[in-house]
PDB file of N, CA and C in Angstrom:
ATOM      1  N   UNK A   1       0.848  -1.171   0.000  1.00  0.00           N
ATOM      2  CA  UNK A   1       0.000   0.000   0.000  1.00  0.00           C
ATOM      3  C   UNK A   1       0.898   1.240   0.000  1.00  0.00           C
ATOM      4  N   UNK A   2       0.871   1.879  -1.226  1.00  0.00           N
ATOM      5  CA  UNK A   2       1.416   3.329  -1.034  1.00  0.00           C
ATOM      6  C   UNK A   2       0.553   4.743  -0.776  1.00  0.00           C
ATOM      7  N   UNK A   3       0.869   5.424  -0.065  1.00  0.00           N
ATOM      8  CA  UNK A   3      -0.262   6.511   0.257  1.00  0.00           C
ATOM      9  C   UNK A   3       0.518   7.792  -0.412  1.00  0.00           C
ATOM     10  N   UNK A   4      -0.162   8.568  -0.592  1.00  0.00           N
ATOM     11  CA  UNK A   4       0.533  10.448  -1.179  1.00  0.00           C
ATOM     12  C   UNK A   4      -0.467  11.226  -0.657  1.00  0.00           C
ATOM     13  N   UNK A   5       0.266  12.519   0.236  1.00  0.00           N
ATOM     14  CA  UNK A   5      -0.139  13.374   0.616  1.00  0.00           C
ATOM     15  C   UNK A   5       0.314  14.294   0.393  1.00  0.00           C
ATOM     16  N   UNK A   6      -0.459  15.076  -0.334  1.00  0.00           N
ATOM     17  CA  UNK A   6       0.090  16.750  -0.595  1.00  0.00           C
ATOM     18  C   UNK A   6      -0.906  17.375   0.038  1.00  0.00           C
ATOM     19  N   UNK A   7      -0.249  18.853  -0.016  1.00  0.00           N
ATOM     20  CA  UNK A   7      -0.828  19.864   0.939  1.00  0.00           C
ATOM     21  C   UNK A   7      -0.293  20.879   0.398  1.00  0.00           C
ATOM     22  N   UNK A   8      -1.397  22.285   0.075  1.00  0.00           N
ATOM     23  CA  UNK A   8      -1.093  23.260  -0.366  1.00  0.00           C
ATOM     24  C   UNK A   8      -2.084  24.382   0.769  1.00  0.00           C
ATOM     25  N   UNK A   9      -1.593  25.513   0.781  1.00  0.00           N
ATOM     26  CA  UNK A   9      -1.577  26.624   1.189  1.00  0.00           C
ATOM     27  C   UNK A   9      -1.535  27.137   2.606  1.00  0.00           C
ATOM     28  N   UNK A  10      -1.689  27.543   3.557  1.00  0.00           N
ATOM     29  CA  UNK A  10      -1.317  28.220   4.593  1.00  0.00           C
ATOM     30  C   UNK A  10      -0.582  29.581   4.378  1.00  0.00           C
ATOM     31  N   UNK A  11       0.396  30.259   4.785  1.00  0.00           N
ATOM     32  CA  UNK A  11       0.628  31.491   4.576  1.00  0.00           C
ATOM     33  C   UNK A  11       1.712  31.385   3.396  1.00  0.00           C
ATOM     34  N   UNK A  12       2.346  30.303   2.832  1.00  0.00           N
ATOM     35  CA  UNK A  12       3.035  29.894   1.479  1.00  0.00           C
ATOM     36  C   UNK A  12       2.164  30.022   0.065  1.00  0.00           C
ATOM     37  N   UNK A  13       0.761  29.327   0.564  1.00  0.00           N
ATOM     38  CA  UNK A  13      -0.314  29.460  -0.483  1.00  0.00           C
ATOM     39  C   UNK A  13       0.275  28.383  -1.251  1.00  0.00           C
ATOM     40  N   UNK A  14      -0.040  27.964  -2.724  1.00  0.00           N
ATOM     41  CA  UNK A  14      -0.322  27.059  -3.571  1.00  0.00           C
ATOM     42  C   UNK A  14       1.123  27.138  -4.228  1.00  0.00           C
ATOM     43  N   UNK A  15       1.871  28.256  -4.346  1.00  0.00           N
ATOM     44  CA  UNK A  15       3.347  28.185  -4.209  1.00  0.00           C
ATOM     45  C   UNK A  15       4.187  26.712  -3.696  1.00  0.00           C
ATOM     46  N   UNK A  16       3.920  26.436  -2.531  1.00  0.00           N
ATOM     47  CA  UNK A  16       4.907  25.470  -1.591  1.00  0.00           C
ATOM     48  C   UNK A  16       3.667  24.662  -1.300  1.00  0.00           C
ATOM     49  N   UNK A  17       3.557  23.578  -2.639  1.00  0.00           N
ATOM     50  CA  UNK A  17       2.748  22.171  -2.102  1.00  0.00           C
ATOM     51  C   UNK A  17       4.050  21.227  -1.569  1.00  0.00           C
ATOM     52  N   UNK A  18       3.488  20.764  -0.548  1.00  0.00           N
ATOM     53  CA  UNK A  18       4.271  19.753   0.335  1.00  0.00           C
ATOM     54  C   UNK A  18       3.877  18.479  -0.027  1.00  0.00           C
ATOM     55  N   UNK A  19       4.300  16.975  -0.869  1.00  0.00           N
ATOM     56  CA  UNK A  19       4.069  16.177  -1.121  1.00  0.00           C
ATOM     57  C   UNK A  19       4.852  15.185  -0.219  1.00  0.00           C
ATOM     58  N   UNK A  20       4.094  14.175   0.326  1.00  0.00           N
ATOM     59  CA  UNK A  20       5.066  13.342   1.439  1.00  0.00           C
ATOM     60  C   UNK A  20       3.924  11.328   0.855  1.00  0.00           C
ATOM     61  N   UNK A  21       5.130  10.475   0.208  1.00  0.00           N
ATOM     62  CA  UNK A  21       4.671   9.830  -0.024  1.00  0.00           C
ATOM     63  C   UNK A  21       5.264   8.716   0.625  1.00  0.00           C
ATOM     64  N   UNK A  22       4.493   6.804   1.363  1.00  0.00           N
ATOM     65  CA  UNK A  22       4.457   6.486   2.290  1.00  0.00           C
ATOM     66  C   UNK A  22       4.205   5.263   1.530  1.00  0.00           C
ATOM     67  N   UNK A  23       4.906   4.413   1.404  1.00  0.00           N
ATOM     68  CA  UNK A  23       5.483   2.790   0.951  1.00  0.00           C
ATOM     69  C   UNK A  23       4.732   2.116   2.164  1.00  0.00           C
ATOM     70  N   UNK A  24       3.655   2.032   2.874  1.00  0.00           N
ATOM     71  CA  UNK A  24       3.153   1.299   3.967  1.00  0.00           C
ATOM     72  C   UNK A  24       4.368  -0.184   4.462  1.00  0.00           C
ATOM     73  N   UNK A  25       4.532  -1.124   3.190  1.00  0.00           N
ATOM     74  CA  UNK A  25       5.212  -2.098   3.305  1.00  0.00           C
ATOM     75  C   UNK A  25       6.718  -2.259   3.783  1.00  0.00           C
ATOM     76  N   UNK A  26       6.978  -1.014   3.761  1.00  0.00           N
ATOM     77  CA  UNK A  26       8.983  -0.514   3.431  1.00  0.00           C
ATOM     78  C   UNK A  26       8.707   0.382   4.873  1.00  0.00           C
ATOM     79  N   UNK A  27       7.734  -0.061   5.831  1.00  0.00           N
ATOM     80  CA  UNK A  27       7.995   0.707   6.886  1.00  0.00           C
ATOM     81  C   UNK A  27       7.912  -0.340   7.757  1.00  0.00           C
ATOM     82  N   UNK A  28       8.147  -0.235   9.105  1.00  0.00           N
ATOM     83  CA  UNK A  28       8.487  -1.273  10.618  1.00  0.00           C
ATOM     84  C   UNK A  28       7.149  -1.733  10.732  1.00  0.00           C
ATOM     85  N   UNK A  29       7.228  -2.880  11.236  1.00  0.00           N
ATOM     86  CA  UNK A  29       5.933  -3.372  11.204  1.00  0.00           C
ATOM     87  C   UNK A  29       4.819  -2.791  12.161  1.00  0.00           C
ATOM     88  N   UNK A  30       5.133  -2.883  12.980  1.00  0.00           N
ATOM     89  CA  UNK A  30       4.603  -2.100  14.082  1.00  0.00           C
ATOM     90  C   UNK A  30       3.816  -0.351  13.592  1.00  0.00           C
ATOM     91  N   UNK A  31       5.015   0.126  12.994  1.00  0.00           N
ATOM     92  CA  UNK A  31       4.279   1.803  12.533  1.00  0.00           C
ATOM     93  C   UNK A  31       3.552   1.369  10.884  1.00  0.00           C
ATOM     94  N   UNK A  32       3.667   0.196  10.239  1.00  0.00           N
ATOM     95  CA  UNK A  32       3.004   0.023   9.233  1.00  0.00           C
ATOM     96  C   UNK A  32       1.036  -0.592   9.502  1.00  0.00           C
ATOM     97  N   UNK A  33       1.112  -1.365  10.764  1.00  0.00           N
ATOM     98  CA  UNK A  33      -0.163  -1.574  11.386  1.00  0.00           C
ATOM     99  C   UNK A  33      -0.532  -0.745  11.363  1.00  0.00           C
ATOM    100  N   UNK A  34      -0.053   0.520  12.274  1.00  0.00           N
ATOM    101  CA  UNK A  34      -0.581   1.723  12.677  1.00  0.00           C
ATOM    102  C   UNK A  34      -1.695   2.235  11.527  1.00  0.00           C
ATOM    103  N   UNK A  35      -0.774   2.502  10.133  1.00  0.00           N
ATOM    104  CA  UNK A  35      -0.958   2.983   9.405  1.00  0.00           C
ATOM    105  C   UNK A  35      -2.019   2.729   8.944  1.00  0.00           C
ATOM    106  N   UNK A  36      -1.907   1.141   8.510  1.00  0.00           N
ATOM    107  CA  UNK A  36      -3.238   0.496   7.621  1.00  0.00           C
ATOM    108  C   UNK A  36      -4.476   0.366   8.764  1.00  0.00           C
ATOM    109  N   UNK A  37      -4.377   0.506   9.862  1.00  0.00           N
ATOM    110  CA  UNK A  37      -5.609   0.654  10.460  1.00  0.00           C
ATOM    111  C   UNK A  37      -5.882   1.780  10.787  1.00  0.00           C
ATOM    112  N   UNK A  38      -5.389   3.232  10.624  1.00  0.00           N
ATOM    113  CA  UNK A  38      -6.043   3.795  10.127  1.00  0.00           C
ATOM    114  C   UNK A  38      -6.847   4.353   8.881  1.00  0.00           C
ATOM    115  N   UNK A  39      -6.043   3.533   7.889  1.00  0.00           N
ATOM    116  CA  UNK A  39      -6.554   3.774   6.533  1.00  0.00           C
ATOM    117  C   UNK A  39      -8.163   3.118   6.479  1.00  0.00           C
ATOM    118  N   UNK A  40      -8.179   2.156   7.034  1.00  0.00           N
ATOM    119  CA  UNK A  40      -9.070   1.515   7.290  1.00  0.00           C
ATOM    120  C   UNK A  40     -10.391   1.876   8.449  1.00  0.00           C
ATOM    121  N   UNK A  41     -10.043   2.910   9.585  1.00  0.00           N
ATOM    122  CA  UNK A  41     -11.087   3.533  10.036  1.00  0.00           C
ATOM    123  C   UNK A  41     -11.559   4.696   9.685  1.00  0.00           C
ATOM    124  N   UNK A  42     -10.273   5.578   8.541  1.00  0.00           N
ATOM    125  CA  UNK A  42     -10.846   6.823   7.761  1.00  0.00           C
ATOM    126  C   UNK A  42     -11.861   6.407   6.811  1.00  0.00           C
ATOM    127  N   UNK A  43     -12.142   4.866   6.271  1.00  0.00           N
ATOM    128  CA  UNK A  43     -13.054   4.462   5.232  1.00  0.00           C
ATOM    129  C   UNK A  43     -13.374   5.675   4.062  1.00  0.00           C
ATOM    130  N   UNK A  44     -12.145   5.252   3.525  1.00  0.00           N
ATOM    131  CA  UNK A  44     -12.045   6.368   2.239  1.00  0.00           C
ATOM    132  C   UNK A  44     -13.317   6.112   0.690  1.00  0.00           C
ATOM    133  N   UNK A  45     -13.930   4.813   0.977  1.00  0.00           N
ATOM    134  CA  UNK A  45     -14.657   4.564   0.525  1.00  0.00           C
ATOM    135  C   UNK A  45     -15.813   4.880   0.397  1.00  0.00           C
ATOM    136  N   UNK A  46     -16.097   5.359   1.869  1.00  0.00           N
ATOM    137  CA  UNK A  46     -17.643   5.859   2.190  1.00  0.00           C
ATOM    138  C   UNK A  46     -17.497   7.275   2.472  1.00  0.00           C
ATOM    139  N   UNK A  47     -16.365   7.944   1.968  1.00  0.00           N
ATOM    140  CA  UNK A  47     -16.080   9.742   1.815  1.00  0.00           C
ATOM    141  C   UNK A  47     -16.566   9.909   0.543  1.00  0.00           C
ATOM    142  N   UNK A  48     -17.026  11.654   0.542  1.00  0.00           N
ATOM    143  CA  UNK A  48     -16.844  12.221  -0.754  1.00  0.00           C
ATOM    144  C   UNK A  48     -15.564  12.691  -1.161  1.00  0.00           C
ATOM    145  N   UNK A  49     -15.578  12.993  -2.683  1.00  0.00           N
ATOM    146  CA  UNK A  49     -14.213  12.859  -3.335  1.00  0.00           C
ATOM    147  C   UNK A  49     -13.706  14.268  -2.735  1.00  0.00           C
ATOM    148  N   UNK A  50     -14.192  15.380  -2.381  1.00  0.00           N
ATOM    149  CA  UNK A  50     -13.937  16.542  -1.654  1.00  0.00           C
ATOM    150  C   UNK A  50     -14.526  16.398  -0.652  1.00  0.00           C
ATOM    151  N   UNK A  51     -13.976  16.942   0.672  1.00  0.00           N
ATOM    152  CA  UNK A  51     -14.744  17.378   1.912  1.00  0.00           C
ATOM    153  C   UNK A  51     -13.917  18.870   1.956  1.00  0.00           C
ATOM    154  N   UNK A  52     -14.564  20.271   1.782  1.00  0.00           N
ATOM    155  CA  UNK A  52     -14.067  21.607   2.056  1.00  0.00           C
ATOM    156  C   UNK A  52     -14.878  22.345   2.967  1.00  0.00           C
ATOM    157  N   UNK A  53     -14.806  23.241   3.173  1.00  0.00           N
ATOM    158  CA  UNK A  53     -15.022  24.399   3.910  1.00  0.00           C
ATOM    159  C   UNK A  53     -16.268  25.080   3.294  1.00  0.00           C
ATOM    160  N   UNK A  54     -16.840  25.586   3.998  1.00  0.00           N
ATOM    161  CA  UNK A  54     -18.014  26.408   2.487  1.00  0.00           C
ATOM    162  C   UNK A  54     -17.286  27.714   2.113  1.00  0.00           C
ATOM    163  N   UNK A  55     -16.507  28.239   3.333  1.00  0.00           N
ATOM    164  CA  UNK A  55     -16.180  29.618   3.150  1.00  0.00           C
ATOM    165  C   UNK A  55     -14.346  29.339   3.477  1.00  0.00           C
ATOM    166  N   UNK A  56     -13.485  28.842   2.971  1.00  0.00           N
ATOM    167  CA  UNK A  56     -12.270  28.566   2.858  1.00  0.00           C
ATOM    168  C   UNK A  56     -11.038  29.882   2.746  1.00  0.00           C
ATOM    169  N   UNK A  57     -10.503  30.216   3.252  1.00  0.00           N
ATOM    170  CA  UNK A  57      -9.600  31.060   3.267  1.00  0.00           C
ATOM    171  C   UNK A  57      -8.503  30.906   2.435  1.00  0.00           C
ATOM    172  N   UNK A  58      -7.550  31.923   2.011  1.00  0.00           N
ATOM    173  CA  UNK A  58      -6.645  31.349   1.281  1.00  0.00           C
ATOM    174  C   UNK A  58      -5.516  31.008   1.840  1.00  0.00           C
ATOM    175  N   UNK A  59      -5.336  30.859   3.011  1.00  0.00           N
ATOM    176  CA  UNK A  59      -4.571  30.144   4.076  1.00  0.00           C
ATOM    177  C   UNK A  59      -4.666  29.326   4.843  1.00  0.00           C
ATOM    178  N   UNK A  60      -6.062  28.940   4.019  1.00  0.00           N
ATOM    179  CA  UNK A  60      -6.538  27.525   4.983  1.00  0.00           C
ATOM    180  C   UNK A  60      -5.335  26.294   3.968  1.00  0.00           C
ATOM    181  N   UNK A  61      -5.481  25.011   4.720  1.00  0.00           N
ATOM    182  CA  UNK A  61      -4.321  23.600   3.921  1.00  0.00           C
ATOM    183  C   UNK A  61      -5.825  23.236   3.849  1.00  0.00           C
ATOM    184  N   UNK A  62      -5.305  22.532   2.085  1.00  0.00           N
ATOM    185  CA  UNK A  62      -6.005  22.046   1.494  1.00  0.00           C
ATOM    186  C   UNK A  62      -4.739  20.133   0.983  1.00  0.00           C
ATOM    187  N   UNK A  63      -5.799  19.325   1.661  1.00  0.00           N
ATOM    188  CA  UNK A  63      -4.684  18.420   1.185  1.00  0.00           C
ATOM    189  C   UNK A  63      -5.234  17.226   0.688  1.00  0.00           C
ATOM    190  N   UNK A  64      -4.871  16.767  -0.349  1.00  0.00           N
ATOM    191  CA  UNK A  64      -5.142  15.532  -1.439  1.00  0.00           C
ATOM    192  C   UNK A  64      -4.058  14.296  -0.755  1.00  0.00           C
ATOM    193  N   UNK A  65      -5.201  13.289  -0.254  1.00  0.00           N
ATOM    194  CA  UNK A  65      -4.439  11.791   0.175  1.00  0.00           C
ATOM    195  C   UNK A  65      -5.100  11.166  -0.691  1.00  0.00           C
ATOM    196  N   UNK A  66      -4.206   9.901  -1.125  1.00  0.00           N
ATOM    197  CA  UNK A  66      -4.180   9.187  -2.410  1.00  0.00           C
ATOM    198  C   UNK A  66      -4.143   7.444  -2.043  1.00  0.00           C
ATOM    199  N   UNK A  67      -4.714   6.323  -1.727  1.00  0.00           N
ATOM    200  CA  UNK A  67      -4.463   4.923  -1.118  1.00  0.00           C
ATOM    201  C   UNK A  67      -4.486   4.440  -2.374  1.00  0.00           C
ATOM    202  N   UNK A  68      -2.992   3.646  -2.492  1.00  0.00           N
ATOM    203  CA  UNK A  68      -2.859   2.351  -4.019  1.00  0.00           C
ATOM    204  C   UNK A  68      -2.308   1.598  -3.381  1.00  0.00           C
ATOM    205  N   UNK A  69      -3.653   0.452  -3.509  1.00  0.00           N
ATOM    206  CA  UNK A  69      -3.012  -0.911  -3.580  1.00  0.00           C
ATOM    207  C   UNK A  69      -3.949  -1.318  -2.448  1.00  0.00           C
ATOM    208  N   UNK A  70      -4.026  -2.888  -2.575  1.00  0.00           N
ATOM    209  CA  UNK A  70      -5.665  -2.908  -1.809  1.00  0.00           C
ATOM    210  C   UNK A  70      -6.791  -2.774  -2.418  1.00  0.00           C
ATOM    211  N   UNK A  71      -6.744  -2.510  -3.702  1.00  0.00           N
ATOM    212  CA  UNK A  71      -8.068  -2.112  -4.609  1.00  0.00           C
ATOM    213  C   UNK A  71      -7.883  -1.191  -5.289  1.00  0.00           C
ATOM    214  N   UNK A  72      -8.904  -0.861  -5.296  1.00  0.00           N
ATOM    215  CA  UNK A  72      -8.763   0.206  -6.829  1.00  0.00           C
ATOM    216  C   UNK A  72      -8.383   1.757  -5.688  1.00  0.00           C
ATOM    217  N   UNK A  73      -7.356   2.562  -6.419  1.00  0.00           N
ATOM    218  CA  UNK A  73      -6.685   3.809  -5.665  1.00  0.00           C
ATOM    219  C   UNK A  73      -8.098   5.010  -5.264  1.00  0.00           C
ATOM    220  N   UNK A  74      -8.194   5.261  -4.251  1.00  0.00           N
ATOM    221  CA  UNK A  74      -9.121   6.101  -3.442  1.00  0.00           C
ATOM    222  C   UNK A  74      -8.360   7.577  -3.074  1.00  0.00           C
ATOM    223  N   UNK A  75      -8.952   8.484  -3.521  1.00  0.00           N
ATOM    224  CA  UNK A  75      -8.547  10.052  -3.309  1.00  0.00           C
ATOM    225  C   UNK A  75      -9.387  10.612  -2.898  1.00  0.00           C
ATOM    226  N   UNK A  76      -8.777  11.487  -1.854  1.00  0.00           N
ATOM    227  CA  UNK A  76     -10.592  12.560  -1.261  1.00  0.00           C
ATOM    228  C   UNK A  76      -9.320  13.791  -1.194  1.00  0.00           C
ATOM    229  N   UNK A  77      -9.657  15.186  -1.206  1.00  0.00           N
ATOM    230  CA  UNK A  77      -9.416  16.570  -1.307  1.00  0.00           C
ATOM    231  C   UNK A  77     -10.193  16.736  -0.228  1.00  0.00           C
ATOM    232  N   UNK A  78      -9.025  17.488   0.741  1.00  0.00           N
ATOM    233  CA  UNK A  78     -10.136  17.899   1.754  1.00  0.00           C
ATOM    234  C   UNK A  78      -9.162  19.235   2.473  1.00  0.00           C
ATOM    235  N   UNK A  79     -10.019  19.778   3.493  1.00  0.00           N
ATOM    236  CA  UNK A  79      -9.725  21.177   4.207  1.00  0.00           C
ATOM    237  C   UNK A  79      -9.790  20.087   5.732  1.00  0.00           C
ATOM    238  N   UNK A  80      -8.444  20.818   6.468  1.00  0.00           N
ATOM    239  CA  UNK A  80      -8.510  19.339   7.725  1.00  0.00           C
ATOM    240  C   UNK A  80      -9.577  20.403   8.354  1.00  0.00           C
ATOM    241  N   UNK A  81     -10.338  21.651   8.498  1.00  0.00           N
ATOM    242  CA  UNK A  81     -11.190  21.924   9.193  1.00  0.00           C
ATOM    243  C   UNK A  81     -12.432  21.001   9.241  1.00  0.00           C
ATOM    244  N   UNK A  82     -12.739  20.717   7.977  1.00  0.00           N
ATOM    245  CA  UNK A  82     -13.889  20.055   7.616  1.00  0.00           C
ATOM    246  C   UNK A  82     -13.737  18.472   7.118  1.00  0.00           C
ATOM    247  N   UNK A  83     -12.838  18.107   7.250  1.00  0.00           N
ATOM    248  CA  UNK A  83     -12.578  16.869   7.284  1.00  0.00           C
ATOM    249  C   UNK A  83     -12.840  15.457   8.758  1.00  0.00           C
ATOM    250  N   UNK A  84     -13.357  14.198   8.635  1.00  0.00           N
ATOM    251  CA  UNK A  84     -13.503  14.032  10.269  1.00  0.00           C
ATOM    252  C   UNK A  84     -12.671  13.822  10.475  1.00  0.00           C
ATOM    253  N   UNK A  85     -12.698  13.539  12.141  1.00  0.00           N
ATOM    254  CA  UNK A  85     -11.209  12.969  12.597  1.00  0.00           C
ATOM    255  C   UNK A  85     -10.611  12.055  12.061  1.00  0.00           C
ATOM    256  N   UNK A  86     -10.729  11.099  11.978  1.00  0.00           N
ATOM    257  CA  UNK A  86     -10.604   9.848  11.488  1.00  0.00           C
ATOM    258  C   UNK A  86      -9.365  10.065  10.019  1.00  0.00           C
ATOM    259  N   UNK A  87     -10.157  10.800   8.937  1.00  0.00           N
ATOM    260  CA  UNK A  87      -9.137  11.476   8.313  1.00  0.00           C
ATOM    261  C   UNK A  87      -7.733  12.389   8.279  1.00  0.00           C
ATOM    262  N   UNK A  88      -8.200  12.789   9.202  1.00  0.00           N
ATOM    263  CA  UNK A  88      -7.448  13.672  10.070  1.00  0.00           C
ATOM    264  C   UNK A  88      -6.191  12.950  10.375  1.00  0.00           C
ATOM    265  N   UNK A  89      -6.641  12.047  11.235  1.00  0.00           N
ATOM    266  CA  UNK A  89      -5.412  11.259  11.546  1.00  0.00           C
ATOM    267  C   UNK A  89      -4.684  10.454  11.195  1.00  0.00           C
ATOM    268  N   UNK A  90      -5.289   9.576  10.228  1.00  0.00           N
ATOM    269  CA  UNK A  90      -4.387   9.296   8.764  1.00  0.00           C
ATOM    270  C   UNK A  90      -3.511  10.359   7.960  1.00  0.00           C
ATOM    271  N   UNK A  91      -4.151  11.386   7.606  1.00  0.00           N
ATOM    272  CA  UNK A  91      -3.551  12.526   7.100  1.00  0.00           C
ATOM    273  C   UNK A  91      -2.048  13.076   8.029  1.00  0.00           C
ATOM    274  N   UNK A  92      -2.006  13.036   9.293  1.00  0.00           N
ATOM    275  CA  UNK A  92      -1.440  13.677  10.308  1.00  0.00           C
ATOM    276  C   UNK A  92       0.173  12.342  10.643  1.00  0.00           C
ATOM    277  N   UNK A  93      -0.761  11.352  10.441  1.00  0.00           N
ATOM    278  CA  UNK A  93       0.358  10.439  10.669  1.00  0.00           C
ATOM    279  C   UNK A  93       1.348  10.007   8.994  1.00  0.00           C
ATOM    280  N   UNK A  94       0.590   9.735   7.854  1.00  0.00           N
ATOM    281  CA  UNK A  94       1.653   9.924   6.956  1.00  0.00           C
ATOM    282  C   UNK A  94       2.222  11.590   6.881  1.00  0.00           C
ATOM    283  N   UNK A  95       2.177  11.976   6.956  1.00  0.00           N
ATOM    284  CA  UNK A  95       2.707  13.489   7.437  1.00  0.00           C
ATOM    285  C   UNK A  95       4.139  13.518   8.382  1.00  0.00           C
ATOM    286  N   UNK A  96       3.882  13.087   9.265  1.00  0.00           N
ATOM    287  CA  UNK A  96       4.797  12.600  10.197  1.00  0.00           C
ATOM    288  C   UNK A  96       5.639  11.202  10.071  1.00  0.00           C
ATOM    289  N   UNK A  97       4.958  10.203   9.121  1.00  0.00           N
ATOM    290  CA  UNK A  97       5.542   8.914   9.216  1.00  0.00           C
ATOM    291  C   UNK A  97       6.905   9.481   8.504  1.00  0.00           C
ATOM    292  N   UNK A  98       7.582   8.262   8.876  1.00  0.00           N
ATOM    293  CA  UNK A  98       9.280   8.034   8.773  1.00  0.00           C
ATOM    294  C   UNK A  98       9.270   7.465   7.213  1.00  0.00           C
ATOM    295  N   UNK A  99      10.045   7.892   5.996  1.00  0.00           N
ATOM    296  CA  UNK A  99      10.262   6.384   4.634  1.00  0.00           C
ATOM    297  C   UNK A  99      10.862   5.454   5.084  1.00  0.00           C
ATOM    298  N   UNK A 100      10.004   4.052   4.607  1.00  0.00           N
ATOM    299  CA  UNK A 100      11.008   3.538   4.347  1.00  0.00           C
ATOM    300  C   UNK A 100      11.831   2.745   4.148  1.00  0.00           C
TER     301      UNK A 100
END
Protein backbone atom coordinates (compact mmCIF):
# COMPACT_ATOMS: atom_id res chain seq x y z
CA UNK A 1 0.00 0.00 0.00
CA UNK A 2 1.42 3.33 -1.03
CA UNK A 3 -0.26 6.51 0.26
CA UNK A 4 0.53 10.45 -1.18
CA UNK A 5 -0.14 13.37 0.62
CA UNK A 6 0.09 16.75 -0.59
CA UNK A 7 -0.83 19.86 0.94
CA UNK A 8 -1.09 23.26 -0.37
CA UNK A 9 -1.58 26.62 1.19
CA UNK A 10 -1.32 28.22 4.59
CA UNK A 11 0.63 31.49 4.58
CA UNK A 12 3.03 29.89 1.48
CA UNK A 13 -0.31 29.46 -0.48
CA UNK A 14 -0.32 27.06 -3.57
CA UNK A 15 3.35 28.19 -4.21
CA UNK A 16 4.91 25.47 -1.59
CA UNK A 17 2.75 22.17 -2.10
CA UNK A 18 4.27 19.75 0.33
CA UNK A 19 4.07 16.18 -1.12
CA UNK A 20 5.07 13.34 1.44
CA UNK A 21 4.67 9.83 -0.02
CA UNK A 22 4.46 6.49 2.29
CA UNK A 23 5.48 2.79 0.95
CA UNK A 24 3.15 1.30 3.97
CA UNK A 25 5.21 -2.10 3.31
CA UNK A 26 8.98 -0.51 3.43
CA UNK A 27 8.00 0.71 6.89
CA UNK A 28 8.49 -1.27 10.62
CA UNK A 29 5.93 -3.37 11.20
CA UNK A 30 4.60 -2.10 14.08
CA UNK A 31 4.28 1.80 12.53
CA UNK A 32 3.00 0.02 9.23
CA UNK A 33 -0.16 -1.57 11.39
CA UNK A 34 -0.58 1.72 12.68
CA UNK A 35 -0.96 2.98 9.40
CA UNK A 36 -3.24 0.50 7.62
CA UNK A 37 -5.61 0.65 10.46
CA UNK A 38 -6.04 3.80 10.13
CA UNK A 39 -6.55 3.77 6.53
CA UNK A 40 -9.07 1.52 7.29
CA UNK A 41 -11.09 3.53 10.04
CA UNK A 42 -10.85 6.82 7.76
CA UNK A 43 -13.05 4.46 5.23
CA UNK A 44 -12.04 6.37 2.24
CA UNK A 45 -14.66 4.56 0.52
CA UNK A 46 -17.64 5.86 2.19
CA UNK A 47 -16.08 9.74 1.81
CA UNK A 48 -16.84 12.22 -0.75
CA UNK A 49 -14.21 12.86 -3.34
CA UNK A 50 -13.94 16.54 -1.65
CA UNK A 51 -14.74 17.38 1.91
CA UNK A 52 -14.07 21.61 2.06
CA UNK A 53 -15.02 24.40 3.91
CA UNK A 54 -18.01 26.41 2.49
CA UNK A 55 -16.18 29.62 3.15
CA UNK A 56 -12.27 28.57 2.86
CA UNK A 57 -9.60 31.06 3.27
CA UNK A 58 -6.64 31.35 1.28
CA UNK A 59 -4.57 30.14 4.08
CA UNK A 60 -6.54 27.52 4.98
CA UNK A 61 -4.32 23.60 3.92
CA UNK A 62 -6.00 22.05 1.49
CA UNK A 63 -4.68 18.42 1.19
CA UNK A 64 -5.14 15.53 -1.44
CA UNK A 65 -4.44 11.79 0.18
CA UNK A 66 -4.18 9.19 -2.41
CA UNK A 67 -4.46 4.92 -1.12
CA UNK A 68 -2.86 2.35 -4.02
CA UNK A 69 -3.01 -0.91 -3.58
CA UNK A 70 -5.66 -2.91 -1.81
CA UNK A 71 -8.07 -2.11 -4.61
CA UNK A 72 -8.76 0.21 -6.83
CA UNK A 73 -6.69 3.81 -5.66
CA UNK A 74 -9.12 6.10 -3.44
CA UNK A 75 -8.55 10.05 -3.31
CA UNK A 76 -10.59 12.56 -1.26
CA UNK A 77 -9.42 16.57 -1.31
CA UNK A 78 -10.14 17.90 1.75
CA UNK A 79 -9.72 21.18 4.21
CA UNK A 80 -8.51 19.34 7.72
CA UNK A 81 -11.19 21.92 9.19
CA UNK A 82 -13.89 20.05 7.62
CA UNK A 83 -12.58 16.87 7.28
CA UNK A 84 -13.50 14.03 10.27
CA UNK A 85 -11.21 12.97 12.60
CA UNK A 86 -10.60 9.85 11.49
CA UNK A 87 -9.14 11.48 8.31
CA UNK A 88 -7.45 13.67 10.07
CA UNK A 89 -5.41 11.26 11.55
CA UNK A 90 -4.39 9.30 8.76
CA UNK A 91 -3.55 12.53 7.10
CA UNK A 92 -1.44 13.68 10.31
CA UNK A 93 0.36 10.44 10.67
CA UNK A 94 1.65 9.92 6.96
CA UNK A 95 2.71 13.49 7.44
CA UNK A 96 4.80 12.60 10.20
CA UNK A 97 5.54 8.91 9.22
CA UNK A 98 9.28 8.03 8.77
CA UNK A 99 10.26 6.38 4.63
CA UNK A 100 11.01 3.54 4.35
Amino acid sequence: MVITLTSTGGFAGPAAPETRVVDVAAMPAGAGARIRALVVAADLGALPAEIRKPHPQSWDFLRKLTVEGDGPPRTVRFHDDAAPSALRALADAVASARRG
